[in-house]
N, C-alpha and C. Protein backbone atom coordinates (compact mmCIF):
# COMPACT_ATOMS: atom_id res chain seq x y z
N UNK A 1 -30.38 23.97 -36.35
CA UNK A 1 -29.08 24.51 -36.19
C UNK A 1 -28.05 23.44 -36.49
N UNK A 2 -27.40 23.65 -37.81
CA UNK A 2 -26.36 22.47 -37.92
C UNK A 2 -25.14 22.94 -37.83
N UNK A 3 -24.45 22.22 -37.56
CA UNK A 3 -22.74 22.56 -37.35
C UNK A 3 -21.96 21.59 -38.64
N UNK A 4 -20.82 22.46 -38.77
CA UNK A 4 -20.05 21.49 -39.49
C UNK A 4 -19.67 19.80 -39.55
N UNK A 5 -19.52 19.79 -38.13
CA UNK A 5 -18.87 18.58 -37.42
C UNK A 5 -20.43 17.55 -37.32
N UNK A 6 -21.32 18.02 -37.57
CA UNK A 6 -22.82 16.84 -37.59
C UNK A 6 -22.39 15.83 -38.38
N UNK A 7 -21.59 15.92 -39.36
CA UNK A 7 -21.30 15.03 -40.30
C UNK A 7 -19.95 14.03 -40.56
N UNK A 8 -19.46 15.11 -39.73
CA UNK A 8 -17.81 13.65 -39.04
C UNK A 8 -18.17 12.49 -38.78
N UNK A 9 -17.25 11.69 -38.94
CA UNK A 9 -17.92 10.38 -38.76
C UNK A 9 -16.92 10.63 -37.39
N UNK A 10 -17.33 9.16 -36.59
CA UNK A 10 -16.77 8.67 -35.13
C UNK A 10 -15.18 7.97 -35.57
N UNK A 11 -14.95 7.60 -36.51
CA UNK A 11 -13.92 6.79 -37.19
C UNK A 11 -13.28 7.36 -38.50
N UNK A 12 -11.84 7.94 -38.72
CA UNK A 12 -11.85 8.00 -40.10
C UNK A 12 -10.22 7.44 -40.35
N UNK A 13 -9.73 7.21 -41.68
CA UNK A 13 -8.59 6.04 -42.03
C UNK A 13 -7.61 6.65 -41.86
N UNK A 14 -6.69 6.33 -40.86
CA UNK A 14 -5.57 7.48 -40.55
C UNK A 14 -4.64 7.63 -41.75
N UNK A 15 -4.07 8.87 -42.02
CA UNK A 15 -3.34 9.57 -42.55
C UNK A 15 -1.91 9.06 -43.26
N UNK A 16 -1.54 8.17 -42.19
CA UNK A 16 -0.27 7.80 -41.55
C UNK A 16 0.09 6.45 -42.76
N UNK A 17 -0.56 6.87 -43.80
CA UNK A 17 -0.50 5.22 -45.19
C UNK A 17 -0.32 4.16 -44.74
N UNK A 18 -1.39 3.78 -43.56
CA UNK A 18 -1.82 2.63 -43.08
C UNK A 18 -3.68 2.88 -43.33
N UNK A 19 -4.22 1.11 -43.66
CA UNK A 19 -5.43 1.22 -43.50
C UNK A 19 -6.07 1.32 -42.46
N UNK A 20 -5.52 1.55 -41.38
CA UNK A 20 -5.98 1.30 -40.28
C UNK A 20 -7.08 2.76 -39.59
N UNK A 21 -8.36 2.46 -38.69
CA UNK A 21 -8.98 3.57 -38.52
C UNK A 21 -8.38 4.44 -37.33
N UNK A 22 -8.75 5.27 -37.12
CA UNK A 22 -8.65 6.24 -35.81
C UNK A 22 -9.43 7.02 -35.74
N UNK A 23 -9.43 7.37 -33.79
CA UNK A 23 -10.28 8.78 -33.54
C UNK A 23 -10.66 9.55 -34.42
N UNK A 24 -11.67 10.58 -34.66
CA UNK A 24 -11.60 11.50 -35.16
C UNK A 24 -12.08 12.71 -34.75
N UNK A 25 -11.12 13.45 -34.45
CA UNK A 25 -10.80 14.50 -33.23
C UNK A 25 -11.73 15.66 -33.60
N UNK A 26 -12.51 15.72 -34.72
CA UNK A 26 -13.65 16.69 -35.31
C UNK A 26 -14.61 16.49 -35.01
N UNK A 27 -15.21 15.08 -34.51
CA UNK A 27 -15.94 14.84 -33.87
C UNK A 27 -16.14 14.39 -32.24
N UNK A 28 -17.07 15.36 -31.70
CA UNK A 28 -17.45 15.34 -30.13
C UNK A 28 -17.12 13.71 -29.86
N UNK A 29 -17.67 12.78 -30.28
CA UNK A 29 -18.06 11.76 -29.96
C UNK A 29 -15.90 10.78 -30.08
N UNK A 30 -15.44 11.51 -30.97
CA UNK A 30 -13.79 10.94 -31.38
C UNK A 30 -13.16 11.60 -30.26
N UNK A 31 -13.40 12.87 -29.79
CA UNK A 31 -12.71 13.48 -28.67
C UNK A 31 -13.15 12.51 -27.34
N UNK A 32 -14.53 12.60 -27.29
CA UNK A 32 -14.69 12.21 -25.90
C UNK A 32 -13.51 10.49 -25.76
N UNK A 33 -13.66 9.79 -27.01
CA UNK A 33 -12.99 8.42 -27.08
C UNK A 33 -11.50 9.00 -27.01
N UNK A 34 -11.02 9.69 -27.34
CA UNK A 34 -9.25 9.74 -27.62
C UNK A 34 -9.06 10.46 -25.75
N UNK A 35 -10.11 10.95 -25.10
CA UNK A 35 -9.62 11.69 -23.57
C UNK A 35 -9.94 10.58 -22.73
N UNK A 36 -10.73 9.64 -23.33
CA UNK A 36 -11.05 8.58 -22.27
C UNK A 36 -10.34 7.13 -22.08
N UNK A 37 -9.59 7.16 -23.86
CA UNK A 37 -8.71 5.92 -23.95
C UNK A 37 -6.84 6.39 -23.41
N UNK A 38 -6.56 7.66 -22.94
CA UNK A 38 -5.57 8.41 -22.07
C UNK A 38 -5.72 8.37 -21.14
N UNK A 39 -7.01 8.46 -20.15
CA UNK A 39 -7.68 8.47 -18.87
C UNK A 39 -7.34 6.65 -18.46
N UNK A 40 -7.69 5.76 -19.38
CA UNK A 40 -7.52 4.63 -18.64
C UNK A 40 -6.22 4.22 -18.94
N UNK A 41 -5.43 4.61 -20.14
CA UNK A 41 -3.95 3.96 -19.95
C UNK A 41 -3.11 4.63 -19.07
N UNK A 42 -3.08 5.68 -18.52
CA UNK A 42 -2.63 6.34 -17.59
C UNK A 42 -3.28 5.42 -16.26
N UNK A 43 -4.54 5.57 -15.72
CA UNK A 43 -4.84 4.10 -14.93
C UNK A 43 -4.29 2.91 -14.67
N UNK A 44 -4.01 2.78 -16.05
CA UNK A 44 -3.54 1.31 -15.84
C UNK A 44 -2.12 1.33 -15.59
N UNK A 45 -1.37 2.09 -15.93
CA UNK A 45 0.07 2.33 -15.56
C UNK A 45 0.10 2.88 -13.98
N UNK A 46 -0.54 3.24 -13.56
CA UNK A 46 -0.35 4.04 -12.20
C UNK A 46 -0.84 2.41 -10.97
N UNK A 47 -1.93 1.58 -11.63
CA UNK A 47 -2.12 0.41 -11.23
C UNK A 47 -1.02 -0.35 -11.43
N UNK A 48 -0.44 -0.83 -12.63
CA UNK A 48 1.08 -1.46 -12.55
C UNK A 48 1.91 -1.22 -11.83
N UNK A 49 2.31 0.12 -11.36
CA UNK A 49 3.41 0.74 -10.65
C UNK A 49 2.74 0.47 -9.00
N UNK A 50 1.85 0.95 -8.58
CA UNK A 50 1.36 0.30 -6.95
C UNK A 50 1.50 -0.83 -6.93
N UNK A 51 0.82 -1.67 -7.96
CA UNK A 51 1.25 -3.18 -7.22
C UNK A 51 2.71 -4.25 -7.69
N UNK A 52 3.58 -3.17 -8.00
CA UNK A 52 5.32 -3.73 -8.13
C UNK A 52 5.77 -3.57 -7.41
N UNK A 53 5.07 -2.38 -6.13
CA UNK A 53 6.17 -2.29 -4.96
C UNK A 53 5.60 -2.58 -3.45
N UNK A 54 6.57 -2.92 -2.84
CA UNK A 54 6.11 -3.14 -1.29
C UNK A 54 5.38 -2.07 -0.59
N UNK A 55 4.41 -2.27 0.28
CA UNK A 55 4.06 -0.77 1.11
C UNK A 55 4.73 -1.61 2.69
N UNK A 56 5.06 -0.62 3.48
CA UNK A 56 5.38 -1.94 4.92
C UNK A 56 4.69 -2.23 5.60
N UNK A 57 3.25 -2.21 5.27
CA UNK A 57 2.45 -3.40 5.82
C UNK A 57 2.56 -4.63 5.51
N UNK A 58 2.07 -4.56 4.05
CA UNK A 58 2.07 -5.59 2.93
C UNK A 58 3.54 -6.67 3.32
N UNK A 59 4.93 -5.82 3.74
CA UNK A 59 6.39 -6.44 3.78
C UNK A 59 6.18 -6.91 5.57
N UNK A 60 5.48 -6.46 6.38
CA UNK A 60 5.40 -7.00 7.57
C UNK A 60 4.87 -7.92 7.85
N UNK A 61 3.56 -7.80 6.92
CA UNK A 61 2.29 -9.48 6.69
C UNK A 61 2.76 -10.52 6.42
N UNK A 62 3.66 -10.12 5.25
CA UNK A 62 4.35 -11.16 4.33
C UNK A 62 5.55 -11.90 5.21
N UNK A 63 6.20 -10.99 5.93
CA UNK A 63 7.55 -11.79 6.85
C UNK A 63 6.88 -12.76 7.57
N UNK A 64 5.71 -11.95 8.84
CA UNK A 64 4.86 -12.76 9.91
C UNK A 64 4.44 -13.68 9.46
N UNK A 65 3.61 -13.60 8.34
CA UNK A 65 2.83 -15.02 7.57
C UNK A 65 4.07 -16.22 7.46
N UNK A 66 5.26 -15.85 7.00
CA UNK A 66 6.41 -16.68 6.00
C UNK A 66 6.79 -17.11 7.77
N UNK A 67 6.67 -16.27 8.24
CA UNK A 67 7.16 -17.43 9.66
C UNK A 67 6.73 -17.80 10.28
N UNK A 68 5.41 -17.88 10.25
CA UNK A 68 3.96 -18.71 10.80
C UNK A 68 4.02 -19.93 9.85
N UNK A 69 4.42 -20.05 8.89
CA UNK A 69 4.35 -21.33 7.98
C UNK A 69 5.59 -22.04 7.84
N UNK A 70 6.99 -21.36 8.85
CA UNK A 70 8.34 -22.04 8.70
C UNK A 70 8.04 -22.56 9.83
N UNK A 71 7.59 -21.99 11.09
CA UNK A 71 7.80 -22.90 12.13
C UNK A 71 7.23 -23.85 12.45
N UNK A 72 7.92 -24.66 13.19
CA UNK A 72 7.68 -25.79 13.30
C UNK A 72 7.94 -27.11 12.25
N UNK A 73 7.88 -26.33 10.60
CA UNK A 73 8.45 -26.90 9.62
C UNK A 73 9.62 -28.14 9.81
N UNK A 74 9.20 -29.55 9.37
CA UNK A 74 10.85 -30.20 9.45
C UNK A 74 11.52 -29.94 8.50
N UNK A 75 13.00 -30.07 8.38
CA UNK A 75 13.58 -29.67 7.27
C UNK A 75 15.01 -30.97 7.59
N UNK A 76 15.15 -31.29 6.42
CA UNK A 76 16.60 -32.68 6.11
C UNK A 76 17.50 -32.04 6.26
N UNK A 77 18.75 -32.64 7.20
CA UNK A 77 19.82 -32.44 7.49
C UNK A 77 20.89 -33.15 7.20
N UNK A 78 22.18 -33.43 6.56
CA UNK A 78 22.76 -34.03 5.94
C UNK A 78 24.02 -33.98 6.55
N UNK A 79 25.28 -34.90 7.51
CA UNK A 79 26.01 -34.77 7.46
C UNK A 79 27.13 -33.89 6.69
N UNK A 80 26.89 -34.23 5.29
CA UNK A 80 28.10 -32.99 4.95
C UNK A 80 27.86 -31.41 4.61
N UNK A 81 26.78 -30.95 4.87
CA UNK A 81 26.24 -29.95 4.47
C UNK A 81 26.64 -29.18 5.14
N UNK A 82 27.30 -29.21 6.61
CA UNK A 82 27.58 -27.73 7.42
C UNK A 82 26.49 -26.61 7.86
N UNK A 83 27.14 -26.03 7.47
CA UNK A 83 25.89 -25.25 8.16
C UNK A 83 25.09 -24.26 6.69
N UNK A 84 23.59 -24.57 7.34
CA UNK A 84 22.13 -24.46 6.49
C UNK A 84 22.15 -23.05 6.69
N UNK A 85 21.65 -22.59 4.99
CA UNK A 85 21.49 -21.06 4.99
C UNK A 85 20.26 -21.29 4.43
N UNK A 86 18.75 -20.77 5.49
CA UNK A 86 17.89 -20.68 5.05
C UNK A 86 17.06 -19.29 4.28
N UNK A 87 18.20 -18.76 3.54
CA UNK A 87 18.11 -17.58 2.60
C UNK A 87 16.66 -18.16 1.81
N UNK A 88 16.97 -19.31 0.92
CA UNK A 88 15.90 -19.02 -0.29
C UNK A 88 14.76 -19.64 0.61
N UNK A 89 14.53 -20.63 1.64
CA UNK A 89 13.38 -21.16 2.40
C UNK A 89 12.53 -19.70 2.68
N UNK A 90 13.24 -18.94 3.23
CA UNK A 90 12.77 -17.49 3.68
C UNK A 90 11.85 -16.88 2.33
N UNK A 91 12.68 -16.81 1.54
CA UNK A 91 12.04 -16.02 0.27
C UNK A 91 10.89 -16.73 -0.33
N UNK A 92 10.94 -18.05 -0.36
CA UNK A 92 10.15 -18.96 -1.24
C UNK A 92 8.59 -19.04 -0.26
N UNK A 93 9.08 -18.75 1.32
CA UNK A 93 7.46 -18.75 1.78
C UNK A 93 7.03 -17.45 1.75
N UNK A 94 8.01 -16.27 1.85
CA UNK A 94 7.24 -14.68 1.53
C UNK A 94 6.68 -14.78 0.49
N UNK A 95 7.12 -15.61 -1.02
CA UNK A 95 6.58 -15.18 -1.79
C UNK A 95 5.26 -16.20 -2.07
N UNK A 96 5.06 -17.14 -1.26
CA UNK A 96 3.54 -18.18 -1.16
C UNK A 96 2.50 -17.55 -0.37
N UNK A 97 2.76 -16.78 0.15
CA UNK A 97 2.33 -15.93 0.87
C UNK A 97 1.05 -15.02 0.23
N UNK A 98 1.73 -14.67 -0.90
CA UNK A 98 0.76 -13.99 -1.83
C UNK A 98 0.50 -12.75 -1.34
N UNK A 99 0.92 -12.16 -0.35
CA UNK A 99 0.85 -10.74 -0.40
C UNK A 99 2.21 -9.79 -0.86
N UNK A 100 1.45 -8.69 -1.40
CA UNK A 100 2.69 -7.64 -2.05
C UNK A 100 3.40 -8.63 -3.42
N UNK A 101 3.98 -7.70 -3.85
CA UNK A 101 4.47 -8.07 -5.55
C UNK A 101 5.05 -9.24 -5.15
N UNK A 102 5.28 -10.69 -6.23
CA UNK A 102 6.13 -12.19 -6.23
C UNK A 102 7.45 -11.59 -6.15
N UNK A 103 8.08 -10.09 -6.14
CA UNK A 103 9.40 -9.76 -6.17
C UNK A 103 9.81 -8.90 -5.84
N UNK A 104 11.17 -8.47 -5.00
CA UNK A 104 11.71 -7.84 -4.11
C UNK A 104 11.97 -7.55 -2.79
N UNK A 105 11.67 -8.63 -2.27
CA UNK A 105 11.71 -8.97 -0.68
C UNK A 105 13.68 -8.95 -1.16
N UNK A 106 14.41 -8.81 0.23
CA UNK A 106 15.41 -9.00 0.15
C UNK A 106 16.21 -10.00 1.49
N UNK A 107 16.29 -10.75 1.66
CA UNK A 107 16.59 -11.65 2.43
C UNK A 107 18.45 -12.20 2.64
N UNK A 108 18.80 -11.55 3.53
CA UNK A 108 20.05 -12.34 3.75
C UNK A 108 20.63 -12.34 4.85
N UNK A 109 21.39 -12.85 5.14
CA UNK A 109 21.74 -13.43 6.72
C UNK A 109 22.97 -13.12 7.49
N UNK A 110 22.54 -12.83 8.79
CA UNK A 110 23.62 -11.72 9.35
C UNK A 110 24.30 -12.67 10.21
N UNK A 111 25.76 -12.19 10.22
CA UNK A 111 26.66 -13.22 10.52
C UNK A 111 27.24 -14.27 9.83
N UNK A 112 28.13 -15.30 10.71
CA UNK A 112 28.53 -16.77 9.92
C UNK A 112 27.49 -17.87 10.03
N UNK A 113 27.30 -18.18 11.30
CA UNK A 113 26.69 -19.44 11.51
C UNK A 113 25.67 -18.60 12.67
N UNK A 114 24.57 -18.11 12.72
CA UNK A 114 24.18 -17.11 13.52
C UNK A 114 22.49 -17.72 13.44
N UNK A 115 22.04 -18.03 11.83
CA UNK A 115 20.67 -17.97 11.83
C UNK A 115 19.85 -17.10 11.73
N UNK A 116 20.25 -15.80 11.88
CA UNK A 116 19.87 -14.81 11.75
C UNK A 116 19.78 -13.60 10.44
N UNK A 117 18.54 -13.32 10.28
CA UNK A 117 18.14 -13.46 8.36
C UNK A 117 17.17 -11.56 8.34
N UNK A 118 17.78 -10.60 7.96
CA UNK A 118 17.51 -9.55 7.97
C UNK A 118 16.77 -9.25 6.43
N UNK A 119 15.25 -9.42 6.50
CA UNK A 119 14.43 -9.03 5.53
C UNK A 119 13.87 -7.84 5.26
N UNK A 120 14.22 -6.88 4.00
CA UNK A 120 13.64 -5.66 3.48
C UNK A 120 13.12 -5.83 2.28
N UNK A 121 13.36 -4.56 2.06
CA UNK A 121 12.62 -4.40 0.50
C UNK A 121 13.25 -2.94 0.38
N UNK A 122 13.36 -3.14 -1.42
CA UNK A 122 13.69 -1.59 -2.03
C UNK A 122 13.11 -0.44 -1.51
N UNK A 123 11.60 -0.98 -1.37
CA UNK A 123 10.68 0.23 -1.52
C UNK A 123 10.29 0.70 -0.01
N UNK A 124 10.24 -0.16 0.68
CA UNK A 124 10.91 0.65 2.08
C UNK A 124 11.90 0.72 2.96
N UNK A 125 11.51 1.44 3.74
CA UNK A 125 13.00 1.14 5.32
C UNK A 125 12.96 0.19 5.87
N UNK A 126 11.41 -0.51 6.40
CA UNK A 126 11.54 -1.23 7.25
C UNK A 126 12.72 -2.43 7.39
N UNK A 127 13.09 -2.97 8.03
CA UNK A 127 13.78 -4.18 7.86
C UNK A 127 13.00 -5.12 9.32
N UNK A 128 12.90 -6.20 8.92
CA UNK A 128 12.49 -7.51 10.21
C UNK A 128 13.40 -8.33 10.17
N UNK A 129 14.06 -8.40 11.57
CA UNK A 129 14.75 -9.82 11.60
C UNK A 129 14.44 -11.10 11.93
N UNK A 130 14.30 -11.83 11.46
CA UNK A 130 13.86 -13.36 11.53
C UNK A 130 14.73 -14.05 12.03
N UNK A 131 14.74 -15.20 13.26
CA UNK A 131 15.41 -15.76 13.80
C UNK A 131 15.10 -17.35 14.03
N UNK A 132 15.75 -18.23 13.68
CA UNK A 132 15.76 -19.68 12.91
C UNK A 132 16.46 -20.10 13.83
N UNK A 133 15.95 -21.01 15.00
CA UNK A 133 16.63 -22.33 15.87
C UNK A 133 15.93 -23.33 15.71
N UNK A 134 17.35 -24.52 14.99
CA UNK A 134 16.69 -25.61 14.47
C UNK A 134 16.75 -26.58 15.66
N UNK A 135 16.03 -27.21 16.28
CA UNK A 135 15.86 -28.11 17.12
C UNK A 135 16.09 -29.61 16.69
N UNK A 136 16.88 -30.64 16.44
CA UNK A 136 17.42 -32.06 16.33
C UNK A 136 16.13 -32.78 16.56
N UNK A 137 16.15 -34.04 15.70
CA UNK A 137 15.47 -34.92 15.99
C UNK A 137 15.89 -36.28 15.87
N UNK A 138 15.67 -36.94 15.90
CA UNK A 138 16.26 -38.07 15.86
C UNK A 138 16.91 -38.73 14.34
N UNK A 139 18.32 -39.06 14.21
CA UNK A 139 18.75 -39.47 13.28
C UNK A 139 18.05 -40.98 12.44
N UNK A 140 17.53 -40.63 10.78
CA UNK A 140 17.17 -40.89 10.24
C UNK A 140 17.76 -42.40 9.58
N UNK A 141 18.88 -42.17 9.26
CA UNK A 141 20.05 -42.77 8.41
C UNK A 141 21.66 -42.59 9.17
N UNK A 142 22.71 -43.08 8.19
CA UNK A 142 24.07 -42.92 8.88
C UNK A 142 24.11 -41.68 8.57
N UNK A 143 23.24 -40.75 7.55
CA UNK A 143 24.39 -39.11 6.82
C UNK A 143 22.91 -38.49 7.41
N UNK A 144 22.02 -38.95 7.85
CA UNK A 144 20.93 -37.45 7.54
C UNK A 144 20.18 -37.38 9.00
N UNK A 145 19.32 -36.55 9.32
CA UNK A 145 18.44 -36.50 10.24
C UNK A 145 17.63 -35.25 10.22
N UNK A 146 16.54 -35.16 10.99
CA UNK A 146 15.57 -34.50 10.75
C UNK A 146 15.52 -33.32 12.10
N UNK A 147 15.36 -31.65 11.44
CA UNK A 147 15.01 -30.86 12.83
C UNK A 147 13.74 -29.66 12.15
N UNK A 148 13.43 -29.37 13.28
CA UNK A 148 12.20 -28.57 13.36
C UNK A 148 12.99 -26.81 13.48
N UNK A 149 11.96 -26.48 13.03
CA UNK A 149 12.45 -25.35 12.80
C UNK A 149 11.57 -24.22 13.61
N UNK A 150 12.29 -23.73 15.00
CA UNK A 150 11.56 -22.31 15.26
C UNK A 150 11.59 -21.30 15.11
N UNK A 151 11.08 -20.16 14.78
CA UNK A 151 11.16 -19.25 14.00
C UNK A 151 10.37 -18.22 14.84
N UNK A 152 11.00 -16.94 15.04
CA UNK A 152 10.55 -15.75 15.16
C UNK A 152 11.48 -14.71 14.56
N UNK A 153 9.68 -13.48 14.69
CA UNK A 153 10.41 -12.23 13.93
C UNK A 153 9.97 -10.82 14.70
N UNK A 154 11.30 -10.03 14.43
CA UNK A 154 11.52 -9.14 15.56
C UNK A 154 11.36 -7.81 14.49
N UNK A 155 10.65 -6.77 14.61
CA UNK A 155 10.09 -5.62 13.24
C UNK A 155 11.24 -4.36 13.86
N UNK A 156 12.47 -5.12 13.67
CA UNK A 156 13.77 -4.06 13.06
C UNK A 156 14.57 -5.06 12.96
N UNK A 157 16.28 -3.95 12.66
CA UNK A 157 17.25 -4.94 11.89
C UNK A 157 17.97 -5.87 12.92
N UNK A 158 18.46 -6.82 12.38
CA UNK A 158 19.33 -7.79 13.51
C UNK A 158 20.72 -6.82 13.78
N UNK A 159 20.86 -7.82 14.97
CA UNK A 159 22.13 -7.08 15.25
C UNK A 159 22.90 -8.59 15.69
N UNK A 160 24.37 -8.40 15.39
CA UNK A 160 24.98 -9.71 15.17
C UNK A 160 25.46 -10.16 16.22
N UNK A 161 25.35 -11.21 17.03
CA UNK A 161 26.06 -11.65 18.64
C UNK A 161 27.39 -11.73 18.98
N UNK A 162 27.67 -11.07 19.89
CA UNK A 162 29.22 -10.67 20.17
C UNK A 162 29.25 -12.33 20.24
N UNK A 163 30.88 -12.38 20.20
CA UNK A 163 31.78 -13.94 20.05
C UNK A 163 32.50 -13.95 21.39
């Protein structure tokens, strides 16, 4: 029993006045390849898109971890510097962290001089507030000295301290 299609080849020179080969959709064997090379680029796009965005576990791990590795941290203090906004310190250990995408944490700090650093993300609600009291240590030089940094985090948003 022969069929037409016994004799398709798996490959034939596309149409398109390029030498180049393609599927060939007459044959079983070109179909099964053209539904299965759709099946995985669709895969692989649906894989790109999960791991670009936060889930709020992944954004809760990532805060807890980033402030398990700030505290206690020393950090240089400089006479003329005023007061320390540890915005990018925050971001730079979420993202060493290595969990959830290297991007979109959102980090910024509530109040003037407060310390207090309200972390989200696009992709969810959650927000954690992180709270930074730097503890003094003994002066280094005439301009600088050294403090430790304690750090906790509270899994909602800050709220700013009456004056």
């Amino acid at each position: 029993m022969s069929t037409e299609n016994d004799h398709e080849p798996v490959f034939v020179r596309s149409k398109w006045g390029t030498n180049r080969y393609v599927y060939n959709p007459r044959n079983p064997v070109g179909v099964a390849l053209i539904v299965l090379s759709l099946l995985f680029a669709a895969g692989a796009m649906y894989s790109l898109r999960a791991s670009s965005q936060w889930s709020e576990d992944e954004l809760r791990d990532a805060v807890h971890r980033a402030a398990g590795t700030l505290d206690g941290s020393p950090q240089r203090k400089y006479d003329w510097t005023g007061h320390s906004d540890y915005s990018s310190l925050i971001d730079d250990a979420i993202r060493k962290t290595g969990v959830g995408p290297r991007f979109g944490a959102r980090v910024s700090e509530v109040g003037d001089e407060t310390h207090l650093y309200e972390i989200g993300s696009d992709d969810t609600e959650d927000v954690h507030c992180m709270t930074i009291t730097e503890i003094p240590g003994p002066k280094t030089d005439a301009v600088s000295w050294e403090v430790h940094l304690d750090v906790s985090v509270e899994d909602h948003g800050c709220e700013e301290p009456e004056r």
